[in-house]
Protein backbone atom coordinates (compact mmCIF):
# COMPACT_ATOMS: atom_id res chain seq x y z
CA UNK A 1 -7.58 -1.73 15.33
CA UNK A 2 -5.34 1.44 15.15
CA UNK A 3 -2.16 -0.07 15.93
CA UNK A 4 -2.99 -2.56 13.10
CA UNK A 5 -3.89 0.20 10.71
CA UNK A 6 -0.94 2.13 11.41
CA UNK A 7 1.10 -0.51 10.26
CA UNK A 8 -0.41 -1.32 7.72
CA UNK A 9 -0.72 2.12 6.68
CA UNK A 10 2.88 2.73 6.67
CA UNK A 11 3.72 -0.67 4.92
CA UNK A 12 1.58 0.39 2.19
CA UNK A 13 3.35 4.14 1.89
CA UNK A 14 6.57 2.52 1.64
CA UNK A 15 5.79 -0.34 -0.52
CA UNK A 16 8.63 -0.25 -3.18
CA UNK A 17 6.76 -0.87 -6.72
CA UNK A 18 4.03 2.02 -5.78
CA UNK A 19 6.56 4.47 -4.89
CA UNK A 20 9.06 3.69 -8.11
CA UNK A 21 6.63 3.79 -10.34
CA UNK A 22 5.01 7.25 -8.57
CA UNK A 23 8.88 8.93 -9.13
CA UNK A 24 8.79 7.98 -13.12
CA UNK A 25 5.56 9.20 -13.20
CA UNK A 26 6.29 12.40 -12.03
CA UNK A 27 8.90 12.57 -14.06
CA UNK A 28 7.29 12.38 -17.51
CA UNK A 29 5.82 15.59 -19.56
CA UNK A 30 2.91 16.69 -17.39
CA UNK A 31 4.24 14.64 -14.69
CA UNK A 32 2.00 17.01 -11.69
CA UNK A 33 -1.05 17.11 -13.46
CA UNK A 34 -0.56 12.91 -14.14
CA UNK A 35 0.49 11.83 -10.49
CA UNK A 36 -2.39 13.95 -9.31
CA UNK A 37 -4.59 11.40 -11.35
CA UNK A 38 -2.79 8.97 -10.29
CA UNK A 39 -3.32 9.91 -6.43
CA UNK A 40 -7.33 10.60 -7.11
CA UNK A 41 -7.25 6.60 -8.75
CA UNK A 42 -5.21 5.37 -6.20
CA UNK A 43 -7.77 6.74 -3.84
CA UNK A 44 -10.62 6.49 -5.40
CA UNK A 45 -10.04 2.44 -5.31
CA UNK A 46 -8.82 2.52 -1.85
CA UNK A 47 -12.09 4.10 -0.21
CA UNK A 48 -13.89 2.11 -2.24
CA UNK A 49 -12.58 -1.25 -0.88
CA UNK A 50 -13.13 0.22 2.77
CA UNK A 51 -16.90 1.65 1.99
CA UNK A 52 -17.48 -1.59 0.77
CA UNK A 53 -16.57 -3.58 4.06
CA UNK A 54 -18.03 -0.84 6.30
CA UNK A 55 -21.48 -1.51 4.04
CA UNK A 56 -21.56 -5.11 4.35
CA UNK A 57 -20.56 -4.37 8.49
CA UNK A 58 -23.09 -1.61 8.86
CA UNK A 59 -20.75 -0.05 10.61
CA UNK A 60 -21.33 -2.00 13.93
CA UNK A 61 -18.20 -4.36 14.45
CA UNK A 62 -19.11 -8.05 14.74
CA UNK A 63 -19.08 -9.55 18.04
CA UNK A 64 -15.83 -10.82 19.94
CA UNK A 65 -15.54 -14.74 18.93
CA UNK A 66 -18.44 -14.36 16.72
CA UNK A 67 -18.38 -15.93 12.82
CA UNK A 68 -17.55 -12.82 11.73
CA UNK A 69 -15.02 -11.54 13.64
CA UNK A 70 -13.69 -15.07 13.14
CA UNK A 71 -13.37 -14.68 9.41
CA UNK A 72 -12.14 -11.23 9.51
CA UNK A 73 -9.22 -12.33 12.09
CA UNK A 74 -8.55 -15.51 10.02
CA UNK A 75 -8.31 -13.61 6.65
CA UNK A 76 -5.82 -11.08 8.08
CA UNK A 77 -3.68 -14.73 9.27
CA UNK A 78 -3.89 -16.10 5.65
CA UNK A 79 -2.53 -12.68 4.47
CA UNK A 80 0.08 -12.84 6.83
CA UNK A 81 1.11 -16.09 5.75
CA UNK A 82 0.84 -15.08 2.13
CA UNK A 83 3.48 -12.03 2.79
CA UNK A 84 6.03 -14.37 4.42
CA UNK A 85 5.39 -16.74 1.80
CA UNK A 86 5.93 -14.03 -0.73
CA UNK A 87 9.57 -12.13 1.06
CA UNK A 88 10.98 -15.92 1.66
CA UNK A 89 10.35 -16.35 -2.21
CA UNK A 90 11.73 -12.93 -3.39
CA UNK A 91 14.73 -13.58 -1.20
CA UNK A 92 15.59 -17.13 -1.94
CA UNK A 93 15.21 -15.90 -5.58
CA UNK A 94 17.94 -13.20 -5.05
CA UNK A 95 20.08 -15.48 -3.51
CA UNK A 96 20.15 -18.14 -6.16
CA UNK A 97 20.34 -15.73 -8.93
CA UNK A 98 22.37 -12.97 -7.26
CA UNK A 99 21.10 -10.31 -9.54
CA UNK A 100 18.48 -7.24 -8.94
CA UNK A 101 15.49 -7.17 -11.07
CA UNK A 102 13.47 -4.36 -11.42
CA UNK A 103 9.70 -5.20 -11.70
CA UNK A 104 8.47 -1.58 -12.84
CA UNK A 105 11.08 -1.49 -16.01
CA UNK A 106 8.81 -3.16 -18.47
CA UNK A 107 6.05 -1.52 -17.18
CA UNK A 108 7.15 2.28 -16.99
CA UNK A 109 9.35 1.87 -20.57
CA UNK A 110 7.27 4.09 -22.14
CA UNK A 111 6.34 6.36 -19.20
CA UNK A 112 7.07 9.50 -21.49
CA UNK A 113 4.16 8.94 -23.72
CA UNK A 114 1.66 7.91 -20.66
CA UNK A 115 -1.95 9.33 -20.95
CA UNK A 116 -3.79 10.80 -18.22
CA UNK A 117 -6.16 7.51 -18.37
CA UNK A 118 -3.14 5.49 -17.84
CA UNK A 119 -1.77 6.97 -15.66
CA UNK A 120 -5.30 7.20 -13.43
CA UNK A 121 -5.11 2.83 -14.46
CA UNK A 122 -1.79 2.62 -12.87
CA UNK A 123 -2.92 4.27 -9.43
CA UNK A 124 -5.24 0.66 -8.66
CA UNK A 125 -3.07 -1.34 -10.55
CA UNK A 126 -0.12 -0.71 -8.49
CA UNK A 127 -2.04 -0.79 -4.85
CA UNK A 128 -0.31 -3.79 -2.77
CA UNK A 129 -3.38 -5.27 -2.49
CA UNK A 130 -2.41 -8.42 -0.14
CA UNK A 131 -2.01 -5.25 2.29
CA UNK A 132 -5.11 -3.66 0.74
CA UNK A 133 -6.81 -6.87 2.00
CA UNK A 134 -5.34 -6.47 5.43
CA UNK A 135 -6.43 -2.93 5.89
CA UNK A 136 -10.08 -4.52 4.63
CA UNK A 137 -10.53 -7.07 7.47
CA UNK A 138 -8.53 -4.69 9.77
CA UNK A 139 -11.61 -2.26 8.65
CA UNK A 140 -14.37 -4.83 9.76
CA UNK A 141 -13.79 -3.56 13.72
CA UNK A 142 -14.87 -0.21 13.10
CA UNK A 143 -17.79 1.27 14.83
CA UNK A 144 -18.98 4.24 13.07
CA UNK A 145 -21.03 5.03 15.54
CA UNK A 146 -18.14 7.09 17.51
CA UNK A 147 -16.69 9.94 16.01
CA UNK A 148 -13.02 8.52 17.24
CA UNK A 149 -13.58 5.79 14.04
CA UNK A 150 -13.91 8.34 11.46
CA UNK A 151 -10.90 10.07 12.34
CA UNK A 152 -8.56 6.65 12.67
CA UNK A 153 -10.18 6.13 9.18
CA UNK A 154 -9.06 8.92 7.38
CA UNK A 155 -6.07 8.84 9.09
CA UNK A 156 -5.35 5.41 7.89
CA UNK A 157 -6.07 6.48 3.85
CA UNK A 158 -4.00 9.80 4.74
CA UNK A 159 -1.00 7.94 5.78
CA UNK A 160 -1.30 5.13 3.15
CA UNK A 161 -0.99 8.32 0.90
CA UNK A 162 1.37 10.20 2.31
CA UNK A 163 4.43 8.95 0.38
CA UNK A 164 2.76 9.89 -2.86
CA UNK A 165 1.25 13.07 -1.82
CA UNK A 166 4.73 14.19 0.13
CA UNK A 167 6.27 13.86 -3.95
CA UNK A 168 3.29 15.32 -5.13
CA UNK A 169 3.51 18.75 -3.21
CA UNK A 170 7.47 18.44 -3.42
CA UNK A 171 7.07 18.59 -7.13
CA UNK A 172 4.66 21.02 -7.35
CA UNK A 173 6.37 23.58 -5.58
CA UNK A 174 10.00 22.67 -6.35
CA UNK A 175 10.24 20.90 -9.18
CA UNK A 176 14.23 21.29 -9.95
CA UNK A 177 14.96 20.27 -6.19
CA UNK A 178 12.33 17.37 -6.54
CA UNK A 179 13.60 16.23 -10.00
CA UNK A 180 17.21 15.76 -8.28
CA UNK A 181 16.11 14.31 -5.37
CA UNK A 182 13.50 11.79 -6.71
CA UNK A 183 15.95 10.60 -8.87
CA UNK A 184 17.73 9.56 -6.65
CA UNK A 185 15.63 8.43 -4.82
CA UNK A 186 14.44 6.02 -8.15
CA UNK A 187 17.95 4.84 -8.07
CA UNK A 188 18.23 3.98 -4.47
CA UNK A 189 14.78 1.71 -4.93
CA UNK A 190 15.91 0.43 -8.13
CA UNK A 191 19.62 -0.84 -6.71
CA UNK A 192 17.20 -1.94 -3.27
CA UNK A 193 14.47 -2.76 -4.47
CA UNK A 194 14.95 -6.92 -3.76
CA UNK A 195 16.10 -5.86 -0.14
CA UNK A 196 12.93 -3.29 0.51
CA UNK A 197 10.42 -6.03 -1.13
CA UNK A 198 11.55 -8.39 1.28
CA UNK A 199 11.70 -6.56 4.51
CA UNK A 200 8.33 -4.85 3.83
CA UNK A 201 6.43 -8.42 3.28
CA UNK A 202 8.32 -9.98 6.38
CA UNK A 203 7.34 -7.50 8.70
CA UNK A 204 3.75 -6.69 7.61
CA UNK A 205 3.70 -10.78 7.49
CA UNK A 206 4.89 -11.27 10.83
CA UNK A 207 3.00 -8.23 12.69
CA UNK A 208 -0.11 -9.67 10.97
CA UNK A 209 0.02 -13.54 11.92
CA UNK A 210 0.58 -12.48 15.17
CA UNK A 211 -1.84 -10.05 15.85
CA UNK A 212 -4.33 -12.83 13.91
CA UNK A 213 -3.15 -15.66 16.10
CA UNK A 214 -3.83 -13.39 19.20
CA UNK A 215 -7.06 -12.63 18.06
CA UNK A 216 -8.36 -16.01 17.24
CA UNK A 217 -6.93 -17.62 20.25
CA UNK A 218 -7.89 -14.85 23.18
């Protein structure tokens, strides 16, 4: 379970759309005070999603090769599948278009004027929830009845956060240095952000069909 929610984790701390749209939020009036919101949302909705499967589990994980575990392992493979399905699209796209698109641009055009309620929207809106998911069933193993679980827990929402909460201190205490740095940093994801789409879903999509495949065949 930890090496799966490690790597999930990270995937979902680099994923491209949540981190653009985190810069430009940072960068409008109030920009602190809204990507704090938008880190208590994004949070919020996170820990929700894993109290919810920890509920339904009771906190006792499902037996090896039992229905359950079954499921869980199964819905982690159809995730998997789903990610691979989704980079091969994005990249086939890129190749028969040959041109960048930015999938934040429409979004974030008037970023300047965003409320503190939309901004708090955009922290679930913009989870990557296929990995979300994966996290989820990855969840279903837990067995809160060792301490060791808690701690690989909130490690796993710590470093799903960490690439928001890294710009979020950065800002707050150096906001001129941060201002130059995140934009570039916007730019770089912006001019990569086809590349960094793909390689993300590839290699959360292949780590999780065959850690799924291992699991329902051992």
């Amino acid at each position: 379970m930890v090496l799966d929610l490690v790597i999930i984790g990270l995937a979902i701390a680099v994923f491209p759309l949540s981190v653009t749209a985190f810069v430009l939020v940072l960068s409008a009036p109030r920009g602190v005070l809204k990507g704090l919101v938008f880190i208590l949302a994004w949070l919020a909705c996170f820990v929700a999603v894993l109290a919810a499967v920890l509920l339904t589990t009771g906190g006792k994980p499902p037996a090896p090769k039992s229905a359950p575990s079954k499921a869980a392992s199964a819905a982690k493979l159809a995730i998997g599948l789903g990610l691979l399905g989704y980079g091969w699209y994005r990249h086939r796209h890129r190749e028969r278009t040959g041109r960048r698109r930015s999938s934040t641009g429409g979004l974030m055009t008037r970023v300047d004027q965003m409320s503190l309620w939309s901004a708090a929207a955009l922290g679930p809106l913009l989870q990557p929830w296929g990995l979300v998911a994966a996290g989820a069933a990855t969840v279903v193993s837990a067995d809160l009845s060792h301490a060791s679980s808690y701690v690989v827990l909130f490690g796993y929402c710590l470093l799903a956060t960490s690439s928001l909460l890294t710009m979020e201190i950065y800002t707050t205490f150096a906001p001129d240095a941060a201002r130059e740095r995140l934009g570039r940093l916007h730019t770089w994801i912006e001019t990569h952000q086809e590349q960094a789409l793909v390689t993300v879903a590839l290699v959360a999509g292949l780590f999780l069909v065959s850690r799924s495949i291992a699991q329902l065949t051992s």
